[in-house]
N, C-alpha and C. Protein backbone atom coordinates (compact mmCIF):
# COMPACT_ATOMS: atom_id res chain seq x y z
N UNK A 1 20.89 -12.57 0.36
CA UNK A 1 20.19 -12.16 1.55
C UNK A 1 21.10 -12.39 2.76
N UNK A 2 21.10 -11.61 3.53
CA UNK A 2 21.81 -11.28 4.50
C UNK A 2 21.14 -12.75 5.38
N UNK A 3 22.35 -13.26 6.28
CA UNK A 3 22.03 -14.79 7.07
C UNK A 3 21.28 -14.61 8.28
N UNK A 4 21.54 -13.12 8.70
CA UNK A 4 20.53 -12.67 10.04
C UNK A 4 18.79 -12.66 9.46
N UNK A 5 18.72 -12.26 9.07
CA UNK A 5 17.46 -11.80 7.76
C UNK A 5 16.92 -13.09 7.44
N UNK A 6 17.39 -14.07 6.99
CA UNK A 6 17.36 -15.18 6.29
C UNK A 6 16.68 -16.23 7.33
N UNK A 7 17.30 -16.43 8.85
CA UNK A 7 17.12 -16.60 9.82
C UNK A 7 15.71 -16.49 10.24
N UNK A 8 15.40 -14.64 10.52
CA UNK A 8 13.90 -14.58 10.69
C UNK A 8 12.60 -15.14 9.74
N UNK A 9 12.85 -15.15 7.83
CA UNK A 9 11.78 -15.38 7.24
C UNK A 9 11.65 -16.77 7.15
N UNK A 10 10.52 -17.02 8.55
CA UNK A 10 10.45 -18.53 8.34
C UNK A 10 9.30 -18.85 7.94
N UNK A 11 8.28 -18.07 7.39
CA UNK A 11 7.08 -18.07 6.59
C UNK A 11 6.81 -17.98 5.47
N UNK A 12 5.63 -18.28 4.89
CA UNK A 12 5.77 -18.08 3.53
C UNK A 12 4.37 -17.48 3.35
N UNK A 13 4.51 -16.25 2.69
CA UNK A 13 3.50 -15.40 2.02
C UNK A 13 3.14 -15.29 0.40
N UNK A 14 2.26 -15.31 0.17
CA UNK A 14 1.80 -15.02 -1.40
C UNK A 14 1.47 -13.57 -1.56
N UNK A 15 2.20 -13.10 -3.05
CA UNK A 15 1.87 -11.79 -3.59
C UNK A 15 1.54 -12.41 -4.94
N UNK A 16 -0.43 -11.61 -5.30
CA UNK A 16 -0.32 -11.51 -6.32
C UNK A 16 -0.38 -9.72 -6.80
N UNK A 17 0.97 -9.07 -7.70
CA UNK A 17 0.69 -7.74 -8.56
C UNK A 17 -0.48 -7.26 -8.93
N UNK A 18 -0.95 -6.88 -8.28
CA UNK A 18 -2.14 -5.61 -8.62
C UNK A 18 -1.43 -5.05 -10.40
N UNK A 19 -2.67 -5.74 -10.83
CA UNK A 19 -2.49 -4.88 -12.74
C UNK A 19 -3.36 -4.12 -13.10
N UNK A 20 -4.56 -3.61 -12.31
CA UNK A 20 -5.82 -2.67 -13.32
C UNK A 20 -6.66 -2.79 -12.39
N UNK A 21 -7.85 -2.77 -13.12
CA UNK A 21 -9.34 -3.01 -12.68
C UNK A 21 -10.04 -3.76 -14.17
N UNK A 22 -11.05 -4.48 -14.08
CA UNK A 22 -11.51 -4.80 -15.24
C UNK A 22 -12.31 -3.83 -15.71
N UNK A 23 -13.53 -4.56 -16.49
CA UNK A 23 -14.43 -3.61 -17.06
C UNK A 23 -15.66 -3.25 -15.79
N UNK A 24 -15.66 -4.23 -14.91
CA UNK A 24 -16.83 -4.02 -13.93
C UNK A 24 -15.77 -2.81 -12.68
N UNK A 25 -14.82 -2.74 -12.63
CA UNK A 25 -13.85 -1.78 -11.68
C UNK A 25 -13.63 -3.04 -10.39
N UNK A 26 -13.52 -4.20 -10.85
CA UNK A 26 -13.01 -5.20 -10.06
C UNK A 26 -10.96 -5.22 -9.97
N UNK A 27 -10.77 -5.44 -9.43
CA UNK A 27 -9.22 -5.21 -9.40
C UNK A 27 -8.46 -6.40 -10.01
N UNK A 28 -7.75 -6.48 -10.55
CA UNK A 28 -7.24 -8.04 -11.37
C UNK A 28 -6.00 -7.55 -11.01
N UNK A 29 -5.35 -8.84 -11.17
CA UNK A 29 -3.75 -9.38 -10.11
C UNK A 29 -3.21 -10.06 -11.21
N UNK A 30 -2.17 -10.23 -11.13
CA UNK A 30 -1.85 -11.42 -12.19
C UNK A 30 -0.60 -12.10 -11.09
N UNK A 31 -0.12 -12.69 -11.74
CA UNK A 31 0.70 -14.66 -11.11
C UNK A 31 1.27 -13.97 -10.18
N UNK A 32 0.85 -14.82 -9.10
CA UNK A 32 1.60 -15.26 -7.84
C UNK A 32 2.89 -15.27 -7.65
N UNK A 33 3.25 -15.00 -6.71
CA UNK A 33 4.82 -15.30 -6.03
C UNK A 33 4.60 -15.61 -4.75
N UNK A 34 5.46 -16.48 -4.41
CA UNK A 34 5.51 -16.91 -3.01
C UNK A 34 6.91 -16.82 -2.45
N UNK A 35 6.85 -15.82 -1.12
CA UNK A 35 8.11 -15.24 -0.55
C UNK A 35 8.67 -15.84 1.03
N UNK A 36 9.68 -16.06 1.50
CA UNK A 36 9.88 -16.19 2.72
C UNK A 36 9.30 -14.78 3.52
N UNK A 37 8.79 -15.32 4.49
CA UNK A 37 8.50 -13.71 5.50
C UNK A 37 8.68 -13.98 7.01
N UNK A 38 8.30 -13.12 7.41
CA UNK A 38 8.21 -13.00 8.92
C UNK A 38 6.71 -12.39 9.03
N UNK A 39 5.84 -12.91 9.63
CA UNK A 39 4.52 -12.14 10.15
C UNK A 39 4.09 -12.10 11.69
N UNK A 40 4.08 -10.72 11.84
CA UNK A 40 4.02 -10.62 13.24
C UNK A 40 2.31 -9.79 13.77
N UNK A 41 2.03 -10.18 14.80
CA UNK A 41 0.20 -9.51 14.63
C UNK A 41 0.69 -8.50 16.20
N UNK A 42 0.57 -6.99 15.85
CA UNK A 42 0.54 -6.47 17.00
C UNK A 42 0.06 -5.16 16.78
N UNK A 43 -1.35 -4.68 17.89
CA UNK A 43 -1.61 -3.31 17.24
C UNK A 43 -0.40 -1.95 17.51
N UNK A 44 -0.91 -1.49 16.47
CA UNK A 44 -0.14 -0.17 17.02
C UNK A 44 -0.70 1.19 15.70
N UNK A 45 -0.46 2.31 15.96
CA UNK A 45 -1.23 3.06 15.09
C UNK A 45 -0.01 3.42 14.56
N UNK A 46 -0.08 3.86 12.89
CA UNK A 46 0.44 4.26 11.87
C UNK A 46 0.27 4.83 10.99
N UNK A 47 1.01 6.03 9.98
CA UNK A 47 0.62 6.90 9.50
C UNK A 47 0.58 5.92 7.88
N UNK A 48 -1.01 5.85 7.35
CA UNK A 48 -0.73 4.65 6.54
C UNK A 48 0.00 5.79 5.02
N UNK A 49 -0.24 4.58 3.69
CA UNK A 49 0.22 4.97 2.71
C UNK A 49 -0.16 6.08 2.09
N UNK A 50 -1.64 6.41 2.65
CA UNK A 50 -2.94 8.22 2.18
C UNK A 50 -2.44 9.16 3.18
N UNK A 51 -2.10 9.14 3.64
CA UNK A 51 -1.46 10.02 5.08
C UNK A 51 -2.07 10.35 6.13
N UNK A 52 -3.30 8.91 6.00
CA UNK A 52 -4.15 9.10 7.38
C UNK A 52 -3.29 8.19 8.28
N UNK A 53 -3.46 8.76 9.78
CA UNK A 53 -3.46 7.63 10.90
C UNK A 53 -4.83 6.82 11.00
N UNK A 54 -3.75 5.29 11.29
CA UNK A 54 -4.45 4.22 11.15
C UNK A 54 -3.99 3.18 12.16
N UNK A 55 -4.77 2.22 12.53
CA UNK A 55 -4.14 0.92 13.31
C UNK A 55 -3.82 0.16 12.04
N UNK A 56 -2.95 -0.41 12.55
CA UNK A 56 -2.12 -1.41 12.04
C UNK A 56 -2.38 -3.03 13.36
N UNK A 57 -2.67 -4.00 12.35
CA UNK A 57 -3.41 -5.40 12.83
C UNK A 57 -1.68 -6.07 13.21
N UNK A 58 -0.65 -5.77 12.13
CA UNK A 58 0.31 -6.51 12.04
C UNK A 58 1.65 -5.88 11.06
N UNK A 59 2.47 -6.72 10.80
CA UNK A 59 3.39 -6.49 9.82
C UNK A 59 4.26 -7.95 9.09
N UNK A 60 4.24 -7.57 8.06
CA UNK A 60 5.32 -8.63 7.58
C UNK A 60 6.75 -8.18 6.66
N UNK A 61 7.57 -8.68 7.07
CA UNK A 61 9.27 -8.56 6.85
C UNK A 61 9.52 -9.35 5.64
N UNK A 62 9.72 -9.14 4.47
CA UNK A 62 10.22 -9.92 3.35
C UNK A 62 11.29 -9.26 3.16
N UNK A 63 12.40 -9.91 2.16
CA UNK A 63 13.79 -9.50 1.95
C UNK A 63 13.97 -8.68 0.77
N UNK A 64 14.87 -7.85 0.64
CA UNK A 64 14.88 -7.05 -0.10
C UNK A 64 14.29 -6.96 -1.75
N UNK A 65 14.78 -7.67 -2.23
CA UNK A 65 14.65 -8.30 -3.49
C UNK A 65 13.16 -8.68 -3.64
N UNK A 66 11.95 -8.62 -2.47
CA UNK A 66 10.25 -8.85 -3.18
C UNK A 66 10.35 -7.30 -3.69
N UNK A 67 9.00 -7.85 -4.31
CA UNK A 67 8.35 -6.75 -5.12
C UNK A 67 7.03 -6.80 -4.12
N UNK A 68 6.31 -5.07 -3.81
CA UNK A 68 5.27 -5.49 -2.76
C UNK A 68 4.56 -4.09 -2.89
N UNK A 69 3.34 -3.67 -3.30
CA UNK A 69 2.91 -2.65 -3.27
C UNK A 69 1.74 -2.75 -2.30
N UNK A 70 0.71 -1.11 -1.97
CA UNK A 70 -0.25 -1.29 -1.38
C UNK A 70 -1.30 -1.83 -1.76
N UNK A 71 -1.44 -1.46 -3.43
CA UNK A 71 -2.84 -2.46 -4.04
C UNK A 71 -2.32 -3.92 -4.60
N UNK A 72 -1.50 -4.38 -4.29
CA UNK A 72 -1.40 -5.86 -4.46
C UNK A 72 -1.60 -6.84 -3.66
N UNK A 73 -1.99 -7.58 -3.78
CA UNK A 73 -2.85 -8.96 -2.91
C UNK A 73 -2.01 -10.07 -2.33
N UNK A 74 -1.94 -9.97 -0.91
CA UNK A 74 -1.21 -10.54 -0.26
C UNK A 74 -1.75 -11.57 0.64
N UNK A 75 -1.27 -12.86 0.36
CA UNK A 75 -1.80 -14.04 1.52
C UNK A 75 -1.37 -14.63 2.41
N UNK A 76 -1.90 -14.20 3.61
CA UNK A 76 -1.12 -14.59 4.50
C UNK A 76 -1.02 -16.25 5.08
N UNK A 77 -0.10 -16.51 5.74
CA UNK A 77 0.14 -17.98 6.23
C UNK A 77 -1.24 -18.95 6.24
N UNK A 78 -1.96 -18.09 6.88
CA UNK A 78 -3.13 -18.64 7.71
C UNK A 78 -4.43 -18.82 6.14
N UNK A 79 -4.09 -18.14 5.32
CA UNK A 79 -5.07 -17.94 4.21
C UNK A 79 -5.78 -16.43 3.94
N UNK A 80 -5.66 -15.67 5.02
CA UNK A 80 -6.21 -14.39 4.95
C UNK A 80 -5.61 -13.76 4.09
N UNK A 81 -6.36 -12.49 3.65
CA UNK A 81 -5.86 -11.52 2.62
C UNK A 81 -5.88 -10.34 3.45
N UNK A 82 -4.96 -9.57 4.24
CA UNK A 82 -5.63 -8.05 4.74
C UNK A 82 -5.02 -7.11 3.40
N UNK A 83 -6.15 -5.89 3.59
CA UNK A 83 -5.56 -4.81 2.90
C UNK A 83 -4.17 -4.38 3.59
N UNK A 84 -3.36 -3.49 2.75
CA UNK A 84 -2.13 -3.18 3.06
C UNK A 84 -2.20 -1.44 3.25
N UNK A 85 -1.69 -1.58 4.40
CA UNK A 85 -1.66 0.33 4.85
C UNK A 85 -0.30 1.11 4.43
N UNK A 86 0.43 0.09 4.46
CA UNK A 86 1.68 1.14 3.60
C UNK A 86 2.65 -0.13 3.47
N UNK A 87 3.71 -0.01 2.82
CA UNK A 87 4.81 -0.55 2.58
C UNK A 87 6.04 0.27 2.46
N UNK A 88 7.26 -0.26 3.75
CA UNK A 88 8.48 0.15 3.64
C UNK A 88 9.30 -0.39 2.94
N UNK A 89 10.37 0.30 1.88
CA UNK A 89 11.85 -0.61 1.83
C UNK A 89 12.48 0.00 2.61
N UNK A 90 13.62 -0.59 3.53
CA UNK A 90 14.45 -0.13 4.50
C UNK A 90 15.65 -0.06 3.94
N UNK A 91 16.79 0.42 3.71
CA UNK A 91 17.47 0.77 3.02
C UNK A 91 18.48 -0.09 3.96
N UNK A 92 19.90 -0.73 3.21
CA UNK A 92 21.20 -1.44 4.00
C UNK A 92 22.06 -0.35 3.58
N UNK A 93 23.35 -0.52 4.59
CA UNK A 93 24.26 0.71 4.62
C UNK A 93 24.75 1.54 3.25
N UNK A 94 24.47 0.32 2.16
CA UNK A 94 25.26 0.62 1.24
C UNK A 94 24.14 1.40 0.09
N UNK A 95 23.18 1.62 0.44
CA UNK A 95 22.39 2.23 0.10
C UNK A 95 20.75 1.26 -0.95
N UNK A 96 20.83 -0.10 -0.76
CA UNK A 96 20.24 -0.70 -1.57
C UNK A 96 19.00 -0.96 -0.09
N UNK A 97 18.06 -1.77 -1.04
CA UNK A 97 17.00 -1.96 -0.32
C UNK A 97 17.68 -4.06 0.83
N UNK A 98 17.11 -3.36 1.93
CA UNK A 98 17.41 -4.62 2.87
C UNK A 98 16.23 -5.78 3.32
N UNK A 99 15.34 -4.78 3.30
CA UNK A 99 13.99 -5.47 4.01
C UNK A 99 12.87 -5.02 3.12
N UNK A 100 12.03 -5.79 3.09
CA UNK A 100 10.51 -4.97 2.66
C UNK A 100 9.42 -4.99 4.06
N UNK A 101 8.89 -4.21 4.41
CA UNK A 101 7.66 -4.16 5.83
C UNK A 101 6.35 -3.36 5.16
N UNK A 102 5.42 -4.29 5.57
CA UNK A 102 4.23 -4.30 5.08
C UNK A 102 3.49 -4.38 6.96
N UNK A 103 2.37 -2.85 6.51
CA UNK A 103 1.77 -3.19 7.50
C UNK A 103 0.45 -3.39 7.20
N UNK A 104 -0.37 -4.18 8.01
CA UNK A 104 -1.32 -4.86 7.51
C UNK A 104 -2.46 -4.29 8.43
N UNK A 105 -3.77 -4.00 7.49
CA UNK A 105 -5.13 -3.21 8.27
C UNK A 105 -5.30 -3.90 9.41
């Protein structure tokens, strides 16, 4: 991880992987990971992951290397869970992934 990068994630977030739904159409996750992040709370509107415009509550910055989708369950610092409106990888010069950005309902 890049030392600039490394610098900002001074938080720590939980992802648990979205795996299915059960038999009731409840959503099941399986094991946790816990990532350095950055979480920042600021509105602003965004074209989410369905291709509606949406506000966005916030965002969080993890480093290249998480794994982070829209139906997977994310906890934030504070204990909250928001749904997720889209997720970026940002690409580094050399063409690999640099950042992950998650924006949050």
């Amino acid at each position: 991880m890049e030392a600039a990068l490394k610098n900002l994630l001074r938080q720590k977030v939980t992802v648990r992987p979205y795996v299915g739904v059960d038999r009731y159409n409840k959503p099941t996750y399986g094991t946790a990971v816990t990532y350095d992040a950055r979480v920042t709370f600021r509105q602003r509107l965004i074209r989410a992951a369905d291709g509606q415009e949406k506000m966005s509550s916030g965002e969080v910055w993890l480093d290249g290397s998480a794994t982070l989708g829209t139906l997977d369950e994310l906890t934030l610092p504070d204990g909250k869970v928001p749904l997720l409106l889209r997720v970026d990888r940002l690409a580094d010069e050399a063409g690999g992934t640099h950042h992950v950005k998650a924006y949050l309902a």
